[in-house]
N, C-alpha and C. Protein backbone atom coordinates (compact mmCIF):
# COMPACT_ATOMS: atom_id res chain seq x y z
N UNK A 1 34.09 38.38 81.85
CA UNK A 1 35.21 38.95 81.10
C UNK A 1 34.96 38.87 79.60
N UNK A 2 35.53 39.93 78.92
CA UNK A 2 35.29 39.83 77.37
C UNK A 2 36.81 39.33 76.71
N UNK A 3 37.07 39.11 76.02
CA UNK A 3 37.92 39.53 75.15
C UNK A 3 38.46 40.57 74.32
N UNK A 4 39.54 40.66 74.83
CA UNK A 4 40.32 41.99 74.57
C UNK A 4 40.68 42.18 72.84
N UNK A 5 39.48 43.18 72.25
CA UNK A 5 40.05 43.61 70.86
C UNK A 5 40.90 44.25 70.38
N UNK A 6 42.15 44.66 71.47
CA UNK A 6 43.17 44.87 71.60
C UNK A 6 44.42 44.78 71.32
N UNK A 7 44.66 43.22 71.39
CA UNK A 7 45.42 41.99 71.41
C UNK A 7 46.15 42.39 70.22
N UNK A 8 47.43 42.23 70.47
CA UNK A 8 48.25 42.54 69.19
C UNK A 8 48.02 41.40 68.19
N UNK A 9 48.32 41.48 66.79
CA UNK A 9 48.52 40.84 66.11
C UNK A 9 48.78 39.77 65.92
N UNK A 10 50.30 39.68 66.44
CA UNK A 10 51.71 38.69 66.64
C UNK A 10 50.20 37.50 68.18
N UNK A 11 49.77 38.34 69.21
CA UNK A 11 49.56 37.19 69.51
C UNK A 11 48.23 36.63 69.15
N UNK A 12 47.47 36.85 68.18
CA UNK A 12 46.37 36.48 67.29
C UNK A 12 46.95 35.53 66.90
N UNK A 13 47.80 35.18 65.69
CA UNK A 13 48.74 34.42 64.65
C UNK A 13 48.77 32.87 65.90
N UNK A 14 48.91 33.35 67.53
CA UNK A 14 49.15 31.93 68.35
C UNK A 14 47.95 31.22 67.82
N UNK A 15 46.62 31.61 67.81
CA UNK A 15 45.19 30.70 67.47
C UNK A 15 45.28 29.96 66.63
N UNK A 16 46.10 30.54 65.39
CA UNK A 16 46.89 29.34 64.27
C UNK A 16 47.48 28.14 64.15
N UNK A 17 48.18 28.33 65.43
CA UNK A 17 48.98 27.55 65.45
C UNK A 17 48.10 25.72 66.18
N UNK A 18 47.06 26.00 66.64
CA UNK A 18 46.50 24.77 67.02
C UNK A 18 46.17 23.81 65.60
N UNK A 19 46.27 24.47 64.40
CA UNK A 19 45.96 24.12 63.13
C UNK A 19 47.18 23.37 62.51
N UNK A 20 48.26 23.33 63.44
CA UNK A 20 49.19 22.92 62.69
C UNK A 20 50.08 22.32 63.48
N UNK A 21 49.90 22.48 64.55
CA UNK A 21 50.74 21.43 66.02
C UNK A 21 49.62 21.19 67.11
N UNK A 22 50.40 20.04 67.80
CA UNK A 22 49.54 19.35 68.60
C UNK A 22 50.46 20.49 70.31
N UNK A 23 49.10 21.35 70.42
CA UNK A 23 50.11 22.27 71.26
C UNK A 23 49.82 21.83 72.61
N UNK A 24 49.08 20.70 72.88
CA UNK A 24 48.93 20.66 74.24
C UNK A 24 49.89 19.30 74.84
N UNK A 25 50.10 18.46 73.14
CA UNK A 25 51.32 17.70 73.43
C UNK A 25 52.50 18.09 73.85
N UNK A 26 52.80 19.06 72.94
CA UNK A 26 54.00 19.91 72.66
C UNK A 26 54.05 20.57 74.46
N UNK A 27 53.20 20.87 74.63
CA UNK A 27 53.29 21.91 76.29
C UNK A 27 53.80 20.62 76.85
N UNK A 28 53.09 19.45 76.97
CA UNK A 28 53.33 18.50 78.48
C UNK A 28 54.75 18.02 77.99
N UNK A 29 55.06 18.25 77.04
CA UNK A 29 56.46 17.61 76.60
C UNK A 29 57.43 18.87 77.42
N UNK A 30 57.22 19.53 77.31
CA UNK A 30 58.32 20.72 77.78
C UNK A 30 57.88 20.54 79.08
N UNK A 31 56.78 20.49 79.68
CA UNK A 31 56.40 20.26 81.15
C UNK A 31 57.42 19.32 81.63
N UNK A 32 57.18 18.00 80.83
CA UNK A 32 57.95 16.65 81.38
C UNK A 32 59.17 16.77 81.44
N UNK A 33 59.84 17.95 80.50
CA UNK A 33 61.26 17.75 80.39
C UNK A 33 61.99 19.15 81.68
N UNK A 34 61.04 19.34 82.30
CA UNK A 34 61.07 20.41 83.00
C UNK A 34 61.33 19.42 84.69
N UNK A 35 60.24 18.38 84.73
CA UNK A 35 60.08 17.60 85.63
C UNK A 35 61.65 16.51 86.31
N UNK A 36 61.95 16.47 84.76
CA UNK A 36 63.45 15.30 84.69
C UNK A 36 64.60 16.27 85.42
N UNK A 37 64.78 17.61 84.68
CA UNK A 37 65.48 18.86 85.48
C UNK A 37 65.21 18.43 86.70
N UNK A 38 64.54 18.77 87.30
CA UNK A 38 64.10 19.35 88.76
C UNK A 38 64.70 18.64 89.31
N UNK A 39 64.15 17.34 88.86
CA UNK A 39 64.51 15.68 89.66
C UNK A 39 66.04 15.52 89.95
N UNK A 40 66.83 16.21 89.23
CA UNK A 40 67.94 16.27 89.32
C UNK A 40 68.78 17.20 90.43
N UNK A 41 67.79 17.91 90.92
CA UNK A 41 68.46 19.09 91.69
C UNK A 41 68.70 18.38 93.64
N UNK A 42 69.32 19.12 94.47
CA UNK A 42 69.98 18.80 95.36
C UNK A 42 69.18 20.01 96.36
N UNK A 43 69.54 19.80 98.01
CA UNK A 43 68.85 20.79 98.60
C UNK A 43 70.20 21.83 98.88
N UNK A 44 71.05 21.92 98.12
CA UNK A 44 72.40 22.54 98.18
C UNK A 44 71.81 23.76 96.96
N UNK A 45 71.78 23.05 95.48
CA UNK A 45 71.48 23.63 94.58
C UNK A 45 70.19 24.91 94.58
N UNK A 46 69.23 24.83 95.86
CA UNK A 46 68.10 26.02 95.79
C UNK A 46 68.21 27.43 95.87
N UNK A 47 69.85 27.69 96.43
CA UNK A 47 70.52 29.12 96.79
C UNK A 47 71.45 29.25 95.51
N UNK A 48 71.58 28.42 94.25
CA UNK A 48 72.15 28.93 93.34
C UNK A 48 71.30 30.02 92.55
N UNK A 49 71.89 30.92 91.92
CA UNK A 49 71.52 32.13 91.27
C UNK A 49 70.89 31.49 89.53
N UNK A 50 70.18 31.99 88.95
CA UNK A 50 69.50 31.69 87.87
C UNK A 50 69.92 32.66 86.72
N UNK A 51 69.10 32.39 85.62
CA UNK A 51 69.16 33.12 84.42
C UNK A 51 67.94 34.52 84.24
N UNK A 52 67.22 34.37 85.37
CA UNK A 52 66.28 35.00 85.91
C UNK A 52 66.47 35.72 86.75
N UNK A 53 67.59 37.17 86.52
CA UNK A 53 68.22 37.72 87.61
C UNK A 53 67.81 37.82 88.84
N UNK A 54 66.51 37.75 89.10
CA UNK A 54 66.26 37.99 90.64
C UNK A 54 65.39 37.17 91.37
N UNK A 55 66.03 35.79 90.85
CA UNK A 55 65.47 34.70 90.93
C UNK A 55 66.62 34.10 91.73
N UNK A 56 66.91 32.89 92.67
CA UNK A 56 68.17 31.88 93.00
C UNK A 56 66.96 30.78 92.38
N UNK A 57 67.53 29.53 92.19
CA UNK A 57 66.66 28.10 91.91
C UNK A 57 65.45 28.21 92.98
N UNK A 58 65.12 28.50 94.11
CA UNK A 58 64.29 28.21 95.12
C UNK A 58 62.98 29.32 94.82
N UNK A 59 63.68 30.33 94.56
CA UNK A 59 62.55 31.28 93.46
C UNK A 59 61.79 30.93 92.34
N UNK A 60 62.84 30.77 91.58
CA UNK A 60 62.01 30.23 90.33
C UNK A 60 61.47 29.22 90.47
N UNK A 61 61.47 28.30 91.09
CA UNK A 61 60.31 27.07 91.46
C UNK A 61 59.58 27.14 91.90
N UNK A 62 59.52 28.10 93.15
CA UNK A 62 57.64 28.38 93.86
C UNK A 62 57.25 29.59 92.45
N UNK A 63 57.93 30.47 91.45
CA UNK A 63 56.85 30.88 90.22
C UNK A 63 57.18 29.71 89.46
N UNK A 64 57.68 28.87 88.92
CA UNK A 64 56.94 27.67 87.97
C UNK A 64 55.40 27.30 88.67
N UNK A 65 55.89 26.82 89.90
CA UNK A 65 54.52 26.09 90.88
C UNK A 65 53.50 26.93 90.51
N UNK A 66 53.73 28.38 91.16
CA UNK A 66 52.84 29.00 91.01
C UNK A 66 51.74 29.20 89.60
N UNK A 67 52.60 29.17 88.78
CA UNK A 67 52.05 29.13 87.33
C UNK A 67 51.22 28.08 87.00
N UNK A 68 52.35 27.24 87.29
CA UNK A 68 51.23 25.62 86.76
C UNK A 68 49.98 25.83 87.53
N UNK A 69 49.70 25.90 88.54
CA UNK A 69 48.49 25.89 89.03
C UNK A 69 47.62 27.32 88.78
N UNK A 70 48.19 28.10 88.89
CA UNK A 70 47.64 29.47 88.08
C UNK A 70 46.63 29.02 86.59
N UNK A 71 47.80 28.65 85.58
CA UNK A 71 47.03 27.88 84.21
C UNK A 71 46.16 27.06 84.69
N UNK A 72 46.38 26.10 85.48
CA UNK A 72 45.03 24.64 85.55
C UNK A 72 43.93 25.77 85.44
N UNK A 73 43.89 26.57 86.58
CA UNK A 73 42.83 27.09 87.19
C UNK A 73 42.05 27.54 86.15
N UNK A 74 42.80 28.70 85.22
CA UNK A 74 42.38 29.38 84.29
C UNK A 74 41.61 28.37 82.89
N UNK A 75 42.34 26.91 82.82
CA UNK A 75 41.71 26.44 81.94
C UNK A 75 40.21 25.90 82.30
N UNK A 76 40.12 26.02 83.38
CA UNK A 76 38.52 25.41 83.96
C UNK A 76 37.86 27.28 84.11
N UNK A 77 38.31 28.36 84.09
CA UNK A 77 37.20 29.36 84.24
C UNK A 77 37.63 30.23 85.47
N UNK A 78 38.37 29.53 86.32
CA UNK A 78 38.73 30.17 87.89
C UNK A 78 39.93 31.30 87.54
N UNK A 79 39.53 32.49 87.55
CA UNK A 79 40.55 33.82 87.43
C UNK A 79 40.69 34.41 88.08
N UNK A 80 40.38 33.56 89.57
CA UNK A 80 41.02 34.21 91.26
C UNK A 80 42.50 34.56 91.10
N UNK A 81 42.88 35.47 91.17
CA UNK A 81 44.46 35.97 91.35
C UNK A 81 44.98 35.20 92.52
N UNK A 82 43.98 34.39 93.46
CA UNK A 82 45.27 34.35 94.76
C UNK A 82 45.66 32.70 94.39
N UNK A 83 45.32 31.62 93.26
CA UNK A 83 45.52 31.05 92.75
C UNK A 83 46.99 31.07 91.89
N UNK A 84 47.64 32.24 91.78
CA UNK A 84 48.51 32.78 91.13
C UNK A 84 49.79 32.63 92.12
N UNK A 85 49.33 33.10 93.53
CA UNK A 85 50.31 33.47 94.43
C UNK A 85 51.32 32.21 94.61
N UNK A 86 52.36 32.68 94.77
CA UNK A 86 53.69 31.15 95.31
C UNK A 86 53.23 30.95 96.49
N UNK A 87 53.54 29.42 96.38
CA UNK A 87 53.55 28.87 97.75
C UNK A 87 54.74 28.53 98.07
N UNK A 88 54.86 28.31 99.49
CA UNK A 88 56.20 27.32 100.07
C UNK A 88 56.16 25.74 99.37
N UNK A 89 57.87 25.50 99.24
CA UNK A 89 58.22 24.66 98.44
C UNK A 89 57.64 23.31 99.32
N UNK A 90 57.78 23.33 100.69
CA UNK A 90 57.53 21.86 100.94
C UNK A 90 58.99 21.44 101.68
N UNK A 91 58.46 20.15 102.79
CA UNK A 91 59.74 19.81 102.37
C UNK A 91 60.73 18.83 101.22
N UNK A 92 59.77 18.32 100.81
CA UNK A 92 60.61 18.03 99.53
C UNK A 92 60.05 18.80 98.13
N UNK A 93 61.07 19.48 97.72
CA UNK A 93 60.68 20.88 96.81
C UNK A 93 60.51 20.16 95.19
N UNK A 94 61.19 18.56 95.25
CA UNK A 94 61.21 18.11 93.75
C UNK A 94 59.51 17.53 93.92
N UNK A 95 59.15 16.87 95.04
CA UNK A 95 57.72 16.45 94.91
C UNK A 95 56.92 17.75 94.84
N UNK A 96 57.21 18.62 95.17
CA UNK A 96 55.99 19.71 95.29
C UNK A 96 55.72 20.20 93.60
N UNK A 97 57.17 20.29 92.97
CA UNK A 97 57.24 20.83 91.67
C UNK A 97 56.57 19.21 91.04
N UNK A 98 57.11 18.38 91.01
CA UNK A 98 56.27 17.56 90.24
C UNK A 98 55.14 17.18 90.41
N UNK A 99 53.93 17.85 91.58
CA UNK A 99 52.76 17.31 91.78
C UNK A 99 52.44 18.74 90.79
N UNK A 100 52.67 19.45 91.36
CA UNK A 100 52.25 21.26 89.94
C UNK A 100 52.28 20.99 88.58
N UNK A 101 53.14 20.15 88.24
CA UNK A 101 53.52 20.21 86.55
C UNK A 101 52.51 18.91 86.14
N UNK A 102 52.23 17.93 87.20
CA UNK A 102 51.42 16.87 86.54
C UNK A 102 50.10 17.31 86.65
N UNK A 103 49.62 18.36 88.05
CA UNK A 103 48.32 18.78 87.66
C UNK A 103 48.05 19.74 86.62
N UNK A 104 48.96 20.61 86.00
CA UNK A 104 48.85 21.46 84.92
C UNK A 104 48.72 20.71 83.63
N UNK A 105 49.09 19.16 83.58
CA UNK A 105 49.45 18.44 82.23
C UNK A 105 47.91 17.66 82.16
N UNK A 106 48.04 17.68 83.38
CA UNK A 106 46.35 16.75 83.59
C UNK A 106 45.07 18.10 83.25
N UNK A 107 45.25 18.75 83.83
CA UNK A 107 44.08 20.41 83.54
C UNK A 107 44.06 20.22 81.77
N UNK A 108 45.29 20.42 81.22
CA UNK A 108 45.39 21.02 79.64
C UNK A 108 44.94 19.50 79.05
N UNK A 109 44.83 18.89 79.20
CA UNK A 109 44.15 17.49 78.73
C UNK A 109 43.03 16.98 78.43
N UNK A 110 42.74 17.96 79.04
CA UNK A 110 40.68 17.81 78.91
C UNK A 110 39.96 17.91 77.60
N UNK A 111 39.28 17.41 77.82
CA UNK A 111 38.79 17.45 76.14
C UNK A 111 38.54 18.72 76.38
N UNK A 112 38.60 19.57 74.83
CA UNK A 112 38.21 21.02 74.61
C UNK A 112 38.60 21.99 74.78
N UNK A 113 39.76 21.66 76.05
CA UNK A 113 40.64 22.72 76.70
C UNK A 113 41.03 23.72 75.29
N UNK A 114 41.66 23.53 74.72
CA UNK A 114 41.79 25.03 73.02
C UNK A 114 40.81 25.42 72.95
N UNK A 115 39.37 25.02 72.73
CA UNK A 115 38.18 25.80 72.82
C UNK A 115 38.00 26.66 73.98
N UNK A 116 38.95 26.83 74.90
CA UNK A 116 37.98 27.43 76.45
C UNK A 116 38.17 28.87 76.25
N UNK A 117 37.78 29.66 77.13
CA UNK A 117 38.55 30.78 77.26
C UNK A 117 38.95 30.97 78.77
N UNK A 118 40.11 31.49 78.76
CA UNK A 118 41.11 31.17 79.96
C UNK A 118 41.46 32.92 80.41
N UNK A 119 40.77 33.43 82.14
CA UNK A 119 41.22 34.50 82.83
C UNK A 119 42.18 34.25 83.29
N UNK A 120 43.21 34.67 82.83
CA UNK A 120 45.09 34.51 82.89
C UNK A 120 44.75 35.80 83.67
N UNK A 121 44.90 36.00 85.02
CA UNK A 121 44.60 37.25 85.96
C UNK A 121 46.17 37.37 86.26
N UNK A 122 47.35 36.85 85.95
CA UNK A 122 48.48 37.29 85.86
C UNK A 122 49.14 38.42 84.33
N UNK A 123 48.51 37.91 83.70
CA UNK A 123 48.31 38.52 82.48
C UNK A 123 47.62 39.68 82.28
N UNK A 124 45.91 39.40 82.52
CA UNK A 124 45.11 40.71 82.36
C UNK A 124 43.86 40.56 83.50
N UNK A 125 43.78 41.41 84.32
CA UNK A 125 42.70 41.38 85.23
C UNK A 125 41.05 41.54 84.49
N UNK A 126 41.33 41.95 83.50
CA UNK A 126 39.82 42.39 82.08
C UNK A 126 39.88 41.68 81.13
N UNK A 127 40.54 40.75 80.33
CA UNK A 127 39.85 40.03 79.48
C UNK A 127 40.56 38.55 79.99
N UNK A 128 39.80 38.00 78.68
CA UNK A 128 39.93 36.26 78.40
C UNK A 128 41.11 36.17 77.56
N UNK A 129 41.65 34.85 77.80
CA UNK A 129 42.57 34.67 76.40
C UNK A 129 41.72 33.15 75.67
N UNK A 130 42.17 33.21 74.59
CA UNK A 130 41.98 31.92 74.03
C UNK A 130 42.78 30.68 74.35
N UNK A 131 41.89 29.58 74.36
CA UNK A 131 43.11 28.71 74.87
C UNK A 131 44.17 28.30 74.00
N UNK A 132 44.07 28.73 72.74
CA UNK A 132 45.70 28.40 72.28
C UNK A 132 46.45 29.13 72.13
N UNK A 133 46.00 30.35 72.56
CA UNK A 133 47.05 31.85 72.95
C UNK A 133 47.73 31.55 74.53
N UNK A 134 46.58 30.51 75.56
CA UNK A 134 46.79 30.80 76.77
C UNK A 134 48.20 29.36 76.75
N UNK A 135 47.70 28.49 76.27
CA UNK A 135 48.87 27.08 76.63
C UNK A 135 49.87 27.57 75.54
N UNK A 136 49.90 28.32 74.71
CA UNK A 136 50.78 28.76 73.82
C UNK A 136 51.88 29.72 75.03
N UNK A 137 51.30 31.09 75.68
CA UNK A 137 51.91 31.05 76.24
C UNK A 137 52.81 30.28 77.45
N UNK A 138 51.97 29.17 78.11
CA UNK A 138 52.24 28.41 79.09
C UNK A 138 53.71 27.33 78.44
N UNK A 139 53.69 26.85 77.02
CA UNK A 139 54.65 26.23 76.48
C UNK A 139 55.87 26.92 75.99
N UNK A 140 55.91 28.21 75.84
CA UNK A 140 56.86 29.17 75.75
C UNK A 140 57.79 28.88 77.15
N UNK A 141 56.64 29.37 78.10
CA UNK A 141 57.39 29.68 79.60
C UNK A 141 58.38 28.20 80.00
N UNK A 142 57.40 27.27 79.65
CA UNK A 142 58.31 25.99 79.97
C UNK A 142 59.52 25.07 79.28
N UNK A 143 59.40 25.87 78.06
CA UNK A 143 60.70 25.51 77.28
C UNK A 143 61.89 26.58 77.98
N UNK A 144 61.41 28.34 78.06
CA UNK A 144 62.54 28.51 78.83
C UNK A 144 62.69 28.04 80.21
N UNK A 145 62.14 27.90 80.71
CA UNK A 145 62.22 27.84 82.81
C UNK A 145 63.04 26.62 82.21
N UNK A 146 62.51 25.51 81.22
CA UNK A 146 63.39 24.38 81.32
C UNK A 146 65.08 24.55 81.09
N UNK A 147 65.73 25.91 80.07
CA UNK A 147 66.90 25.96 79.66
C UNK A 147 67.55 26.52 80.94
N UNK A 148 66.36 27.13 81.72
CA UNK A 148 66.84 28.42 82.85
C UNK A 148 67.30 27.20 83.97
N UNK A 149 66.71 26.10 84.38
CA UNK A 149 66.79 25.20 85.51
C UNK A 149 68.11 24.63 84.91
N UNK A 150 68.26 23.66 83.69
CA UNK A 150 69.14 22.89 83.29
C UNK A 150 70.41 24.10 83.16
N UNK A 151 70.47 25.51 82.94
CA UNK A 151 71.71 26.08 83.02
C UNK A 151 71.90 26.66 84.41
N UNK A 152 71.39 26.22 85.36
CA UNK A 152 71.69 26.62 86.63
C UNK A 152 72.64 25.57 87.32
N UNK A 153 71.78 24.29 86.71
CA UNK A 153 72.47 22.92 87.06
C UNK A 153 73.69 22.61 86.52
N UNK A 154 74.19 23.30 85.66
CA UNK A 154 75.09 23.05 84.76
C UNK A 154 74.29 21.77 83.68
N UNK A 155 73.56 21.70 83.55
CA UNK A 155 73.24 20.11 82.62
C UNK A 155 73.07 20.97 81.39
N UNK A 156 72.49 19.73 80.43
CA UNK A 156 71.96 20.49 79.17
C UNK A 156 70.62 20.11 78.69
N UNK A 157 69.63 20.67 78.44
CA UNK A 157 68.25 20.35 78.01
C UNK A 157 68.16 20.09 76.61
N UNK A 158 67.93 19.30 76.41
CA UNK A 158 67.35 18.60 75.10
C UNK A 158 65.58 18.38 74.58
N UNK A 159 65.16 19.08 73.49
CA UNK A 159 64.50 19.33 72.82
C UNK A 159 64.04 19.07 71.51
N UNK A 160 63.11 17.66 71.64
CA UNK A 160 63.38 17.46 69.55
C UNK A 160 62.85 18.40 69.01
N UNK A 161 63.21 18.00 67.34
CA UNK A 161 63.29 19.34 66.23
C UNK A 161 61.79 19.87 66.03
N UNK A 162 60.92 19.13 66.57
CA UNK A 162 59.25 18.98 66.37
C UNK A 162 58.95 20.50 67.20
N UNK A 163 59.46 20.12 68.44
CA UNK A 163 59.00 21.04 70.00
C UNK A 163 59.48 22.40 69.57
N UNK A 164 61.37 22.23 69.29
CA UNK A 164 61.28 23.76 69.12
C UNK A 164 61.03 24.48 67.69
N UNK A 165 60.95 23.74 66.63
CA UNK A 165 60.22 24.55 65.18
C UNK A 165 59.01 25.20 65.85
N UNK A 166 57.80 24.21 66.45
CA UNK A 166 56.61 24.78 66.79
C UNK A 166 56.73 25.78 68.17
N UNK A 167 57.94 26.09 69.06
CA UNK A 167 58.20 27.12 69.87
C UNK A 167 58.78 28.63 69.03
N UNK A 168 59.28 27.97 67.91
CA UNK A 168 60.14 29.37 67.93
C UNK A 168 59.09 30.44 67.49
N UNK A 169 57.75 30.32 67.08
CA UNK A 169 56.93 31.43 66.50
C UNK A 169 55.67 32.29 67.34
N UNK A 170 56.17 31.28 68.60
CA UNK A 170 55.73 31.61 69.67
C UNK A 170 56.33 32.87 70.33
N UNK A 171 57.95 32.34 70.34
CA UNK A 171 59.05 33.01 70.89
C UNK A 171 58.94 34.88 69.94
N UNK A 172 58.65 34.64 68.57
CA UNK A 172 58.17 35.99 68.19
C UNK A 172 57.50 36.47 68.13
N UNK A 173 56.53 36.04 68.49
CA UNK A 173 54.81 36.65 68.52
C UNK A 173 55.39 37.22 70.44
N UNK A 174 55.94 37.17 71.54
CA UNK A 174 55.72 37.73 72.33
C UNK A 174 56.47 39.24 71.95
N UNK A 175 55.42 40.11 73.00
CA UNK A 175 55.66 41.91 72.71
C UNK A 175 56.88 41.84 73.42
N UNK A 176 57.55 43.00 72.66
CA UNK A 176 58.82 43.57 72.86
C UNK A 176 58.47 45.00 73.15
N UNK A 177 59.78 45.88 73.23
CA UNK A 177 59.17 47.05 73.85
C UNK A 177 59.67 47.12 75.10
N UNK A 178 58.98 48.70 75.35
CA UNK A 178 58.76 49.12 76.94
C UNK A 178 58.53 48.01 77.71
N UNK A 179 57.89 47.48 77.28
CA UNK A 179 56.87 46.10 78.08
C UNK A 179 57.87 45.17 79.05
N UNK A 180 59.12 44.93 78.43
CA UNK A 180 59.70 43.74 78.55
C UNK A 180 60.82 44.78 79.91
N UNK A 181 60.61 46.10 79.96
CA UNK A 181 61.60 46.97 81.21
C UNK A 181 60.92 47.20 82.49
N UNK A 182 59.45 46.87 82.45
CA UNK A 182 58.59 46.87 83.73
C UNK A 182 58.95 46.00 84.36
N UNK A 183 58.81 46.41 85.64
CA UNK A 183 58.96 45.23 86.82
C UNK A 183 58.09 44.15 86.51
N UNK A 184 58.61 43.25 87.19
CA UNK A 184 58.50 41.71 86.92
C UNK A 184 57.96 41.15 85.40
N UNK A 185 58.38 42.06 84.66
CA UNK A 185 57.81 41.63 82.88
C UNK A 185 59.03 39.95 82.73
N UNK A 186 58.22 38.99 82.21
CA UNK A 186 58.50 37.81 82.09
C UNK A 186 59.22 37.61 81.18
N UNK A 187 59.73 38.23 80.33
CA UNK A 187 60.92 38.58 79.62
C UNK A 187 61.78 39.80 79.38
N UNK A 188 63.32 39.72 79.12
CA UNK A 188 64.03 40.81 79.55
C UNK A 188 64.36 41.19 77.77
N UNK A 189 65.24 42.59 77.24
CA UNK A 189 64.66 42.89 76.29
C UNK A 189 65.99 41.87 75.28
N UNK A 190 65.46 41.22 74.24
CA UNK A 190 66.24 40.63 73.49
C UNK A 190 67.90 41.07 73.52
N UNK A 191 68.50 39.90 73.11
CA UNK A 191 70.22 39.72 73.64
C UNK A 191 70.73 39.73 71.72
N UNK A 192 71.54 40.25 71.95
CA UNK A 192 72.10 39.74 70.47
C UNK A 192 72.83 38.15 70.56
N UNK A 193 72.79 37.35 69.70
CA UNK A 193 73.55 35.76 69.28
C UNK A 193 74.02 35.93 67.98
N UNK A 194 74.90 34.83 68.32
CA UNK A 194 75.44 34.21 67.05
C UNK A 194 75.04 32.74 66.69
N UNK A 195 74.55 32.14 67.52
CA UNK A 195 74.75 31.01 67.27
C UNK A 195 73.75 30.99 66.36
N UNK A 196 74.40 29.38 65.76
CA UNK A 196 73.07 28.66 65.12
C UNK A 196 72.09 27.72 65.47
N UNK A 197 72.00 27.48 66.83
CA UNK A 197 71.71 27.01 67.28
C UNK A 197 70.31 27.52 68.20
N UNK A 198 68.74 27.02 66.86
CA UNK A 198 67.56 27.59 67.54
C UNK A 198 67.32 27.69 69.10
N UNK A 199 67.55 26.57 69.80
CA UNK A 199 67.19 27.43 71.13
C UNK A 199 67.95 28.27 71.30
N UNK A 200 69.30 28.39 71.82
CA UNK A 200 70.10 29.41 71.69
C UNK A 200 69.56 30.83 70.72
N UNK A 201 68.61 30.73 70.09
CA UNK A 201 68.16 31.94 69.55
C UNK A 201 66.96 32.37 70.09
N UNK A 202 66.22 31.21 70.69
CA UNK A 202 65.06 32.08 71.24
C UNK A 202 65.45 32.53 72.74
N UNK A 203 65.90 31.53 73.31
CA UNK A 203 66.54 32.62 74.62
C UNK A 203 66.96 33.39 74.42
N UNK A 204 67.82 33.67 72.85
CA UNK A 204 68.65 34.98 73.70
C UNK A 204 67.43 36.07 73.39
N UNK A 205 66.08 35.50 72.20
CA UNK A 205 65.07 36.66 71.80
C UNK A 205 64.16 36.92 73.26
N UNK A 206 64.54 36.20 73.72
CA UNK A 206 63.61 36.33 75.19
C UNK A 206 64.29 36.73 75.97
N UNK A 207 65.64 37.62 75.96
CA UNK A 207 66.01 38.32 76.86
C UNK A 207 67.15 37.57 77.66
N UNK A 208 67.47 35.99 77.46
CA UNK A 208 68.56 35.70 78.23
C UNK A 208 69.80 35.18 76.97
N UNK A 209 70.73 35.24 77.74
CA UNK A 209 72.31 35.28 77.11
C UNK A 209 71.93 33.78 77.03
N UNK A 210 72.70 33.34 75.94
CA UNK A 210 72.55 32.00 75.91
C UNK A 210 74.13 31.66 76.29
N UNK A 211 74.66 32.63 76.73
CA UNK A 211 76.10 31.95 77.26
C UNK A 211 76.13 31.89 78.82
N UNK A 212 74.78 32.03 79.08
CA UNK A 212 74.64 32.44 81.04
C UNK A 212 76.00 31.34 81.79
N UNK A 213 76.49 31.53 82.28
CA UNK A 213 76.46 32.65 83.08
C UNK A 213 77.96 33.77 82.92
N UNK A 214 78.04 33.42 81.53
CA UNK A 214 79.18 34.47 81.61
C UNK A 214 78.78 35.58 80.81
């Protein structure tokens, strides 16, 4: 695979950002706080509906799973697509999600991992990404899945000021557009807010209401 000279701009500017945050801390931190969620959930709670319209909780956890192990893969070189595919939750669905999120925290840990180049075959079947474009995106996804799980639960996710300053430029560097109206596009098209309240602004730039579920 080459690298795509393609690549918009906005997500060039992610390669920057290893220059100025510790982004693989920053990822396992949103991982971990993703993990505490889960831990919290019930086998009642898997048929509740999400912020991810066509998602219930039991959805969106075999694609977290799926992801985390999707990324490991990609940070070692492996850009088999069927690596990508969901699996069944298990019967216990909080151990299955927390063995995924600790092998994804353990993969991005490696020495060098920002140097690699990573076939994200969910992303692009023809090029590479860089690895701080690739865990850049991977720490995006897990700060929201984390607001998306904790507002399903009714709880509230908490985030120090460190995690989301270094998320929110993430949150604008992803394409908008047509892009975001295709089927299964991983974000829906930006929400208008008021609040002042940064996460509350990047969800709603990523397409969800930050007042879900009303």
């Amino acid at each position: 695979m080459a690298t795509d000279p393609n690549i918009s701009a906005e997500l060039r500017t992610l390669d920057a950002l290893q220059d100025t945050v510790d982004l693989v801390a920053l990822d396992a931190a949103a991982v971990r706080t993703s993990i505490d969620l889960v831990e919290q959930l019930t086998a009642a709670d898997l048929s509740k509906p999400t912020p991810c319209a066509e998602w219930t909780l039991h959805g969106l956890l075999t694609h977290m799973i799926a992801q985390h192990y999707g990324f490991a893969a990609a940070s070692r070189g492996d850009g088999d697509p069927v690596l990508w595919k969901v699996r069944a939750l298990g019967a216990d669905p909080v151990q299955s999600y927390r063995d995924a999120a600790e092998h994804v925290i353990e993969a991005f840990a490696e020495p060098g991992v920002l140097d690699r180049k990573f076939p994200l075959a969910e992303f692009s079947a023809d090029y590479e990404f860089s690895g701080a474009q690739a865990v850049s995106f991977h720490f995006i996804d897990y700060v929201v899945h984390s607001w998306d799980v904790a507002k399903t639960l009714g709880l509230t996710v908490q985030f120090d000021d460190e995690l989301i300053e270094a998320v929110f430029p993430v949150a604008q560097a992803v394409p908008g557009g047509d892009i975001r109206l295709a089927p299964g596009a991983a974000f829906g098209p930006e929400v208008a807010w008021s609040s002042a309240d940064r996460l509350d602004q990047i969800v709603a730039m990523l397409g969800r209401s930050p007042e879900w579920p009303r």
